[in-house]
N, C-alpha and C. Protein backbone atom coordinates (compact mmCIF):
# COMPACT_ATOMS: atom_id res chain seq x y z
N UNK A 1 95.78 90.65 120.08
CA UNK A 1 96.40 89.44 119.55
C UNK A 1 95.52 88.21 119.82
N UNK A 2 94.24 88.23 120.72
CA UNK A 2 93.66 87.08 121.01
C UNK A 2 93.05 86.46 120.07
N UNK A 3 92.37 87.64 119.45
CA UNK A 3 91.13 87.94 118.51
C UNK A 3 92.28 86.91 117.46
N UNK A 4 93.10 87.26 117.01
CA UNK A 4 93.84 86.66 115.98
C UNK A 4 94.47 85.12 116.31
N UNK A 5 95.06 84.78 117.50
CA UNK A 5 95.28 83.51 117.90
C UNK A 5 94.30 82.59 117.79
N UNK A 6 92.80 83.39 118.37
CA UNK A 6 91.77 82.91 117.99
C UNK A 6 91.21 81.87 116.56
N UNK A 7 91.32 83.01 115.44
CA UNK A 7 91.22 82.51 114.14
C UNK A 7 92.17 81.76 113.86
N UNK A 8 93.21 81.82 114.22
CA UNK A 8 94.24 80.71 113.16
C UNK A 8 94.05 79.22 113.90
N UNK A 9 93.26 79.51 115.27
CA UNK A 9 93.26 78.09 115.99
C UNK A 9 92.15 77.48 115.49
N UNK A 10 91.30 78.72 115.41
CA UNK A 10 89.83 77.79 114.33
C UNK A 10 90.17 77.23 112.85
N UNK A 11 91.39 77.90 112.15
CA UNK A 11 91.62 77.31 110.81
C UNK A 11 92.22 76.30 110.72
N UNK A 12 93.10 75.92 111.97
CA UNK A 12 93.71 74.49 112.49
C UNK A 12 92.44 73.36 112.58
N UNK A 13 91.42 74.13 113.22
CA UNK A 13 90.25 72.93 113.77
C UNK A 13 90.13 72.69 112.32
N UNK A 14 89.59 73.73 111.54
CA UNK A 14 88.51 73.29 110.19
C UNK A 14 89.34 72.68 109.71
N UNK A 15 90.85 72.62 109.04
CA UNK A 15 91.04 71.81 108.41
C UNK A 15 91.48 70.06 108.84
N UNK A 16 91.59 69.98 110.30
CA UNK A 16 91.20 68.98 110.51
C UNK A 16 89.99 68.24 111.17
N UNK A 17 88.77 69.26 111.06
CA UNK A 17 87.72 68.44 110.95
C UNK A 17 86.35 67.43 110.15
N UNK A 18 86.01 67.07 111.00
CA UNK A 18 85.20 65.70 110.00
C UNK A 18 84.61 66.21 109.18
N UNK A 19 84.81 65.80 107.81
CA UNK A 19 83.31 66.26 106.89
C UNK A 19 82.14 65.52 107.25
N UNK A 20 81.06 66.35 107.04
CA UNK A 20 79.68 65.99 107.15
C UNK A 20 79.50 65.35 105.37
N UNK A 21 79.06 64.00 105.34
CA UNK A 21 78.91 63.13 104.32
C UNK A 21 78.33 64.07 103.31
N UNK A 22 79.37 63.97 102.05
CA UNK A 22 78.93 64.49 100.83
C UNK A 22 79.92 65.68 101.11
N UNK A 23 80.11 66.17 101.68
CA UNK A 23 80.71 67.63 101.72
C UNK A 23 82.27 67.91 101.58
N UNK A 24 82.69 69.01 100.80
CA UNK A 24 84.13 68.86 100.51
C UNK A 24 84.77 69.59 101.52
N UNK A 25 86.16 69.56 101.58
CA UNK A 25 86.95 70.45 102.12
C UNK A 25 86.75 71.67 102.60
N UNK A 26 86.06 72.32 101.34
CA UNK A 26 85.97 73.82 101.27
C UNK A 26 84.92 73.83 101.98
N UNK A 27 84.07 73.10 101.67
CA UNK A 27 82.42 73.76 102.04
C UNK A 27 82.74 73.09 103.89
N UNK A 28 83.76 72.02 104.24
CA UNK A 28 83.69 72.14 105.94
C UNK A 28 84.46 73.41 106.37
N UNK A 29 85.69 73.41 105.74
CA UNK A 29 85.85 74.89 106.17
C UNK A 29 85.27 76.33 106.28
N UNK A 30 84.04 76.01 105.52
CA UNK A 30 83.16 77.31 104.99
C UNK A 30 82.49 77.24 106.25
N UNK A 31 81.97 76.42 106.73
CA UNK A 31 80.89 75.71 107.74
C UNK A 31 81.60 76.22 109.31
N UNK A 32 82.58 75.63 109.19
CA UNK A 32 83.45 76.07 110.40
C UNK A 32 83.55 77.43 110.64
N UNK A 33 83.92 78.33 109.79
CA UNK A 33 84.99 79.78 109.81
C UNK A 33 83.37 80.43 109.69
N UNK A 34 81.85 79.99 109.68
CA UNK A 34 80.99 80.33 109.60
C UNK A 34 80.32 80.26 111.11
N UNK A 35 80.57 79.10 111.18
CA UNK A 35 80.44 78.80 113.05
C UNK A 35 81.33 79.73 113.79
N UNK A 36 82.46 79.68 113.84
CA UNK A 36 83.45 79.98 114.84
C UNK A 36 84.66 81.14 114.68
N UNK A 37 84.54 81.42 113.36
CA UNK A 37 85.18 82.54 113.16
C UNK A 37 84.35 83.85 112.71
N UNK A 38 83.28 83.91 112.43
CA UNK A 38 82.46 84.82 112.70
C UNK A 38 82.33 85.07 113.59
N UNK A 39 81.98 85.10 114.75
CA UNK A 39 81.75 85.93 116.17
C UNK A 39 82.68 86.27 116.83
N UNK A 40 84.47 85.58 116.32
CA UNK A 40 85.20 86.68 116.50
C UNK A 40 86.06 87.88 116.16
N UNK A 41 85.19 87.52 114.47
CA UNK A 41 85.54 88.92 113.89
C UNK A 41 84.92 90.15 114.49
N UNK A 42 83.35 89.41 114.18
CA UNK A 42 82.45 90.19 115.03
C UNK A 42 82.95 90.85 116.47
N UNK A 43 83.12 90.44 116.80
CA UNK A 43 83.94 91.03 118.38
C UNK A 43 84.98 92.10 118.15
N UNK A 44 86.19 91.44 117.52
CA UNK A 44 86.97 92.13 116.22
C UNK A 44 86.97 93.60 116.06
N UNK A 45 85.84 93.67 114.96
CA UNK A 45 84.67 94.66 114.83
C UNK A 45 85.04 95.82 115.67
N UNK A 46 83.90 95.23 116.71
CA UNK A 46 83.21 96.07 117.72
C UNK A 46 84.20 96.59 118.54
N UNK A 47 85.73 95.69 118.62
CA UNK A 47 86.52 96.54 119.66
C UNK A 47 87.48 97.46 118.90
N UNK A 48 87.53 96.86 117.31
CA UNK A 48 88.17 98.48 116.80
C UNK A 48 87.40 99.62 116.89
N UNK A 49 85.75 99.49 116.71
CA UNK A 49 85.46 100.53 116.54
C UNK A 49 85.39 101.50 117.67
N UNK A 50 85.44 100.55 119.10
CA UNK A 50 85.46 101.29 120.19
C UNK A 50 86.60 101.84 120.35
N UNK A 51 87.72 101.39 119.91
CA UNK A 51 88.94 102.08 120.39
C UNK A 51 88.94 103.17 119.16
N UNK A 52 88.56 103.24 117.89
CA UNK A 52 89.06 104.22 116.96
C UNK A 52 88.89 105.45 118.27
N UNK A 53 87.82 106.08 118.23
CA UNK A 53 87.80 107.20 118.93
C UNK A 53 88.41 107.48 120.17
N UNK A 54 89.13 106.93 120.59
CA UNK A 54 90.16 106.54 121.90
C UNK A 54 91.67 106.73 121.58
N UNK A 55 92.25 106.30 120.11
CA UNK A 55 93.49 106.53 120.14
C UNK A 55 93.90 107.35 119.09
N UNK A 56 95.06 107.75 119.31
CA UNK A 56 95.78 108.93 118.77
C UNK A 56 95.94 108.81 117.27
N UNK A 57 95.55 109.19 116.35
CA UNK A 57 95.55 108.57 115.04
C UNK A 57 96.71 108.40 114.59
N UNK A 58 97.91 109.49 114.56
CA UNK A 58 99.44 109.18 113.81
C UNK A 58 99.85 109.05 114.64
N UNK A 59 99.75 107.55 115.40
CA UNK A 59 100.50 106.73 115.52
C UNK A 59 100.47 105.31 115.02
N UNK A 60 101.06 104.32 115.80
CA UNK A 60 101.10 102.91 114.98
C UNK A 60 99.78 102.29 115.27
N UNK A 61 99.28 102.79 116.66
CA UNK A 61 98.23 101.76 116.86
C UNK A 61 97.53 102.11 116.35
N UNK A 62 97.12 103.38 115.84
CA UNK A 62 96.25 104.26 115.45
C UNK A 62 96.13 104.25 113.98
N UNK A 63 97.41 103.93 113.19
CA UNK A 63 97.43 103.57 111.92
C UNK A 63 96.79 101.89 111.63
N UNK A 64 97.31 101.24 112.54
CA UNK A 64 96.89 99.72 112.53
C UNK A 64 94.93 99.82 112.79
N UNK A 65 94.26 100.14 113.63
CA UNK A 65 93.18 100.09 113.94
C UNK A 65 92.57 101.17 112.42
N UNK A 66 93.00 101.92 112.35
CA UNK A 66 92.56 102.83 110.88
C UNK A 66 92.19 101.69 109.53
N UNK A 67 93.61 101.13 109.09
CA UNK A 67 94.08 100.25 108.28
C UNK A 67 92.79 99.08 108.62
N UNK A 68 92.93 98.31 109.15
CA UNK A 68 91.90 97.21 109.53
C UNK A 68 90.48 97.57 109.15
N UNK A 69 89.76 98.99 109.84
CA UNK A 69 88.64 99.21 109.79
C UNK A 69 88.67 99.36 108.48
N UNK A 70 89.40 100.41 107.23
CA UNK A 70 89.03 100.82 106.27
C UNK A 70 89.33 99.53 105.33
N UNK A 71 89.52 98.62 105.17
CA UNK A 71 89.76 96.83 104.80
C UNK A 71 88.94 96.18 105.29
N UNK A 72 88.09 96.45 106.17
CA UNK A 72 87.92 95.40 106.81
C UNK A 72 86.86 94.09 106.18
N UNK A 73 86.18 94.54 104.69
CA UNK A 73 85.44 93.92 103.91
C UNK A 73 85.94 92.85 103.26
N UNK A 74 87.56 93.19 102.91
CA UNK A 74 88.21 92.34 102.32
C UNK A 74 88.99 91.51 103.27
N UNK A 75 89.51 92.26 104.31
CA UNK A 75 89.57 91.14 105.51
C UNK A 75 89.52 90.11 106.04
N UNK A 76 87.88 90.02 105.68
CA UNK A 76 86.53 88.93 106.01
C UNK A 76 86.20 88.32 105.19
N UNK A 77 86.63 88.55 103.57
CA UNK A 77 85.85 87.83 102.49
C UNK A 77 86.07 86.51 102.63
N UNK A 78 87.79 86.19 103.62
CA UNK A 78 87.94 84.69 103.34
C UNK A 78 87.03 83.65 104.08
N UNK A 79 86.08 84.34 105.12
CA UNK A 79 85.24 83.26 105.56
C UNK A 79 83.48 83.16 105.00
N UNK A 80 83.46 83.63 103.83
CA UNK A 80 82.31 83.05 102.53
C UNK A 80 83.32 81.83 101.33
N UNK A 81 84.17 81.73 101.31
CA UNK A 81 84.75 81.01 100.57
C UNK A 81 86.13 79.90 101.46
N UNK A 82 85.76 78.57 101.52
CA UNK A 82 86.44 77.74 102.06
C UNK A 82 88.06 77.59 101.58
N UNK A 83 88.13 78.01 100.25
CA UNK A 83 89.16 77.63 99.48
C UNK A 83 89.97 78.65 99.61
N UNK A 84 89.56 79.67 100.11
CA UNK A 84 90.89 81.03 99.81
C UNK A 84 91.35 81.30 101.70
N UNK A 85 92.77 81.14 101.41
CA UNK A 85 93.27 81.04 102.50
C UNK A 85 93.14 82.12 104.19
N UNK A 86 93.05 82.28 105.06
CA UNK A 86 92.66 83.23 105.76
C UNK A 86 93.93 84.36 105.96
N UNK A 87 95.32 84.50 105.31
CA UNK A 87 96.20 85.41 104.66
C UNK A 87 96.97 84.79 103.66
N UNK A 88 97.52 86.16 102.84
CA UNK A 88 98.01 86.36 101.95
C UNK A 88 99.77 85.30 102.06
N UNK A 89 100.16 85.14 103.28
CA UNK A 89 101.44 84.90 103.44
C UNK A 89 102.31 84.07 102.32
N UNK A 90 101.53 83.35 101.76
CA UNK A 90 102.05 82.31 100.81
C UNK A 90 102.45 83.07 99.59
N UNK A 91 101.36 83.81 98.97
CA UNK A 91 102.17 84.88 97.84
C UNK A 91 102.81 85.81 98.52
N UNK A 92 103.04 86.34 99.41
CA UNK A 92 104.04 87.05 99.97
C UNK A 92 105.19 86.74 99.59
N UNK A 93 105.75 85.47 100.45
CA UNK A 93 106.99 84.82 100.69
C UNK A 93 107.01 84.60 98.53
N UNK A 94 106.48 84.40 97.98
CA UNK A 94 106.58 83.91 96.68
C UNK A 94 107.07 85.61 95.76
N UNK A 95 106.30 86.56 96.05
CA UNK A 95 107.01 87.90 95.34
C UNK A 95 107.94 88.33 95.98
N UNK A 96 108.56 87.60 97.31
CA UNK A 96 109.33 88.57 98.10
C UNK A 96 110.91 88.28 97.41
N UNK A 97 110.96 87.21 96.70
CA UNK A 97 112.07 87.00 95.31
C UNK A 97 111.90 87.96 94.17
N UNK A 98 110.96 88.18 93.89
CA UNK A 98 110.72 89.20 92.46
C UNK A 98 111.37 90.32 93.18
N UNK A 99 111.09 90.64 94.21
CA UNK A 99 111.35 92.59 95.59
C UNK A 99 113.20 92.34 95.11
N UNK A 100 113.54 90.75 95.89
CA UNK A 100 115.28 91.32 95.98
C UNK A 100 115.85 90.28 94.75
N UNK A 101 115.09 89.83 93.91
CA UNK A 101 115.83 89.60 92.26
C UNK A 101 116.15 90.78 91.43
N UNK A 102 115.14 91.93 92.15
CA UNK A 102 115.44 92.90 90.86
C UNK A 102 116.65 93.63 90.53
N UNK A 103 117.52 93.82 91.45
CA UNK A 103 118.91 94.36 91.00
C UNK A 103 120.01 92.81 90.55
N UNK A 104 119.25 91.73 90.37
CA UNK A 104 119.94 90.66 89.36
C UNK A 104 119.49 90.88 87.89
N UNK A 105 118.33 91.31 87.82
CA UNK A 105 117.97 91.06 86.65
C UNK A 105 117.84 92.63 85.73
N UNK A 106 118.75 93.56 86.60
CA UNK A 106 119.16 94.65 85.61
C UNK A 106 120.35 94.59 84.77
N UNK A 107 120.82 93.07 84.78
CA UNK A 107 121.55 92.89 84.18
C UNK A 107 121.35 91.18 83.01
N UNK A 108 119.71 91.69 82.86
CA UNK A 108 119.32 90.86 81.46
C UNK A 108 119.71 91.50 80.13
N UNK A 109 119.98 90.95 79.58
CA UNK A 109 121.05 91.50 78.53
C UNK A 109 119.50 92.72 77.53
N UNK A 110 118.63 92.05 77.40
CA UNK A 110 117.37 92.31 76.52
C UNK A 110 115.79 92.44 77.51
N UNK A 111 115.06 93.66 77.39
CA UNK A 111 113.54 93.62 77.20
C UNK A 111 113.35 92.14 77.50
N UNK A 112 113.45 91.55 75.97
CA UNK A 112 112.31 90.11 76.10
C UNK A 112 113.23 89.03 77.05
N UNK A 113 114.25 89.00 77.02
CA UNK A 113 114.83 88.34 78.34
C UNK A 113 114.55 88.32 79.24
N UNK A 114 114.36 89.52 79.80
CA UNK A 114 113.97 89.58 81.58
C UNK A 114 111.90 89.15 81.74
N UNK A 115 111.53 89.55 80.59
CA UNK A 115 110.04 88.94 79.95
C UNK A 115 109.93 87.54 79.88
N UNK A 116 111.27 86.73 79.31
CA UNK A 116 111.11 85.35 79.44
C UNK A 116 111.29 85.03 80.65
N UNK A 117 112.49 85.74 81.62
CA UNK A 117 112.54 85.20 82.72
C UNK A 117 111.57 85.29 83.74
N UNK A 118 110.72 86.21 83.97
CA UNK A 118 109.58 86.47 84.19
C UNK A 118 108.45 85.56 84.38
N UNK A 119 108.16 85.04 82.87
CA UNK A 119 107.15 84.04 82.45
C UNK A 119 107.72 82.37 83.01
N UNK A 120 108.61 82.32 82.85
CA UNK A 120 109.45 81.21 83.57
C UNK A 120 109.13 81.15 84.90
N UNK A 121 109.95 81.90 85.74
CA UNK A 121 109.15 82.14 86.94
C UNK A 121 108.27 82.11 87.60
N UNK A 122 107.43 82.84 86.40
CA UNK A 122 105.92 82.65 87.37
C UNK A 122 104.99 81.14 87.24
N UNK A 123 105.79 80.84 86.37
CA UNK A 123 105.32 79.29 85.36
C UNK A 123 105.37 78.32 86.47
N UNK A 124 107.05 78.72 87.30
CA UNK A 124 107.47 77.75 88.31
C UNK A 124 106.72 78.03 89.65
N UNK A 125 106.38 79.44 90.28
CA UNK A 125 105.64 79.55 91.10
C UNK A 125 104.08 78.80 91.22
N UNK A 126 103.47 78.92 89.96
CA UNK A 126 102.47 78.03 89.78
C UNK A 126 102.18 77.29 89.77
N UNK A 127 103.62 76.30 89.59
CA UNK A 127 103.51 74.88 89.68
C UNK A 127 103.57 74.54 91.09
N UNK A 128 104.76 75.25 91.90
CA UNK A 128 104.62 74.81 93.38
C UNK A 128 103.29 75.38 93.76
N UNK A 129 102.22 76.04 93.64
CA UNK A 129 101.11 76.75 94.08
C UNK A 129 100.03 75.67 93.89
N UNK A 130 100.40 74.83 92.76
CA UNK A 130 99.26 73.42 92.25
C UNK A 130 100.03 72.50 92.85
N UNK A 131 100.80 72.10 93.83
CA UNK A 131 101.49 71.26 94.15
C UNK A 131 102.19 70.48 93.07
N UNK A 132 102.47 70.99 91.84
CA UNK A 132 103.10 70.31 90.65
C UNK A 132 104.85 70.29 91.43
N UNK A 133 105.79 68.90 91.05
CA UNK A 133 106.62 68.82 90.82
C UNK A 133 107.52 69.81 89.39
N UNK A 134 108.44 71.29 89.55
CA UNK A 134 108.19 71.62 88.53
C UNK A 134 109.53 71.05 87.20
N UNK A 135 110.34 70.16 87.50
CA UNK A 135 111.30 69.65 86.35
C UNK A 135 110.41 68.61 85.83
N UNK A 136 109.04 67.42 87.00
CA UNK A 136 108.17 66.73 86.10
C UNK A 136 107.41 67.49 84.90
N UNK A 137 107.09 68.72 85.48
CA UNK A 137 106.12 69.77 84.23
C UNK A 137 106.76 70.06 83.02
N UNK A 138 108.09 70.51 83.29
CA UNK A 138 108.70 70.60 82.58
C UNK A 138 109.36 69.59 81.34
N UNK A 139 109.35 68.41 81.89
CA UNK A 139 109.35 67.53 81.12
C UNK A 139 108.54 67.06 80.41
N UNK A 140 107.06 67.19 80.87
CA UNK A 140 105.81 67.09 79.90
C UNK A 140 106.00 67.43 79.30
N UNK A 141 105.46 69.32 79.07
CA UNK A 141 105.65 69.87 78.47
C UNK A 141 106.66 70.10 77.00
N UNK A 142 107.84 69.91 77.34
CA UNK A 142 108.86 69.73 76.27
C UNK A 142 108.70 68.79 75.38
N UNK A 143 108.32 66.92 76.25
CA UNK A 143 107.44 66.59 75.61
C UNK A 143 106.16 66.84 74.35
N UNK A 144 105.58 67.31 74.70
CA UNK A 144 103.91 67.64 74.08
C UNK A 144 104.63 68.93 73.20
N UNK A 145 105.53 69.40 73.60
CA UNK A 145 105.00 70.70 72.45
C UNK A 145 105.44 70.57 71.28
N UNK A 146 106.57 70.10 71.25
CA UNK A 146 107.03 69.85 70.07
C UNK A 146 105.97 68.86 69.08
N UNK A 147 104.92 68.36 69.58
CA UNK A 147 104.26 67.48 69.07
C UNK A 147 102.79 68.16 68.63
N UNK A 148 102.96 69.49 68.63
CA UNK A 148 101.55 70.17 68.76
C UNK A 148 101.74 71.04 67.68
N UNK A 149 100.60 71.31 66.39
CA UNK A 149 101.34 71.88 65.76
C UNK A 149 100.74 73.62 66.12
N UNK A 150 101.38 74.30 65.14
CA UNK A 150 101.74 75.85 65.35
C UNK A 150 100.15 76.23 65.45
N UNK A 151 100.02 77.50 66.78
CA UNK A 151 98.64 77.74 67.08
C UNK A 151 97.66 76.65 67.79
N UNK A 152 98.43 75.63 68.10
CA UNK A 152 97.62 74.81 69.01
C UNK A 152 96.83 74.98 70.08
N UNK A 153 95.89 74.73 70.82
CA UNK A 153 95.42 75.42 71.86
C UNK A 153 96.69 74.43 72.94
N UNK A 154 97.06 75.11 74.23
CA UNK A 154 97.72 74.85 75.02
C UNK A 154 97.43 74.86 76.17
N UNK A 155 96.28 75.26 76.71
CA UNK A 155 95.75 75.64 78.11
C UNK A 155 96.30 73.94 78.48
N UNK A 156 95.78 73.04 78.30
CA UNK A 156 95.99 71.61 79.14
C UNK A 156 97.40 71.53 79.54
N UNK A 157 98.24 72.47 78.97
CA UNK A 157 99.62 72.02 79.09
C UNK A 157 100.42 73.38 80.55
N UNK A 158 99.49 73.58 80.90
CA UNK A 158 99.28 74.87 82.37
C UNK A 158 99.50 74.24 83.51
N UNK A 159 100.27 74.32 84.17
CA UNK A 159 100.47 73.73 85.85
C UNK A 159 99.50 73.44 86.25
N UNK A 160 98.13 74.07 86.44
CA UNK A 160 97.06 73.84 87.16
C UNK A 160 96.33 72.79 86.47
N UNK A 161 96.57 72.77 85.17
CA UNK A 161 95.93 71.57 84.42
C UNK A 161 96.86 70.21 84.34
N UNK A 162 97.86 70.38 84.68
CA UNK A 162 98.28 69.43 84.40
C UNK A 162 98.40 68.75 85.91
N UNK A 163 98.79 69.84 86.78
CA UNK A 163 98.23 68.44 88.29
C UNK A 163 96.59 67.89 88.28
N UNK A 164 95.78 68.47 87.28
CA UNK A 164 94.27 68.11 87.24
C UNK A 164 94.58 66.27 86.38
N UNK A 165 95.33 66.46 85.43
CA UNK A 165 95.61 64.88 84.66
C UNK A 165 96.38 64.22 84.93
N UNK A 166 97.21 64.44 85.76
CA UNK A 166 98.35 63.45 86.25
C UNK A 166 97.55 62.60 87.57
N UNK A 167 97.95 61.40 87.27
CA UNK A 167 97.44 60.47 88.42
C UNK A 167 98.33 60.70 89.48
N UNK A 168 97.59 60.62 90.85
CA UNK A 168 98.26 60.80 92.01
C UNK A 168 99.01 59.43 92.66
């Protein structure tokens, strides 16, 4: 558990430390989790691999140290890229509604119903994911479309684009 207290205390530092002039967010966090969270993956590493041959395979620890090593590429990818978070937890908690909606929505009357509700959904997840307000999006949107004619291109009218044009 150190190894891991470890990293999340370094992802606390990076995101509140100084940028070096010119440099964004990502690229100090890149800088950081390059400094300081590398050598204790690295460590990481080296003490699963010492224990693989040490513990009992079907069991938990034995499944956990298995699991890790055979991942462990994807694991690590988040410290080459500043912007992608160091876990998954955030889409977790976000599908873990789709896991216990689904015995609500065996009672969509239609196919393309539970398809709209779907697309809705994920429309709204996206918006909280871009930090969009999502009844403001929604109001754009309803806005603009009606004003667009048939086959319009629509990408600008996308959660992620539209916290890109809205003034802060």
């Amino acid at each position: 558990m150190k190894f891991f207290d470890q990293l999340y205390r370094i992802e606390r530092q990076a995101r509140e430390e100084k940028r070096v002039e010119g440099e964004t967010q990502a690229d100090c966090i890149r800088r950081m989790r390059q400094k300081h969270s590398l050598p204790v993956l690295k460590a990481l590493k080296e003490w699963l691999d010492n224990m693989a041959p040490r513990v009992v395979p079907d069991t938990k620890l034995g499944d956990a140290i298995s699991y890790t090593r055979n991942q462990w590429e994807y694991l690590t990818r988040y410290i080459e890229d500043g912007r992608m978070p160091i876990d998954n937890n955030l889409l977790e908690r976000d599908i873990r509604v789709f896991a216990t909606g689904r015995k609500s929505w065996l009672f969509c009357d239609t196919v393309s119903g539970a398809n709209a509700s779907a697309v809705v959904y994920s429309l709204m997840l996206t918006c909280r994911a871009c930090g969009v307000e999502p009844f403001a999006w929604l109001r754009h949107i309803f806005t603009e479309l009606p004003q667009r004619p048939d086959g319009a291109d629509i990408d600008d009218l996308l959660p992620f684009n539209f916290a890109k044009s809205t003034p802060v």
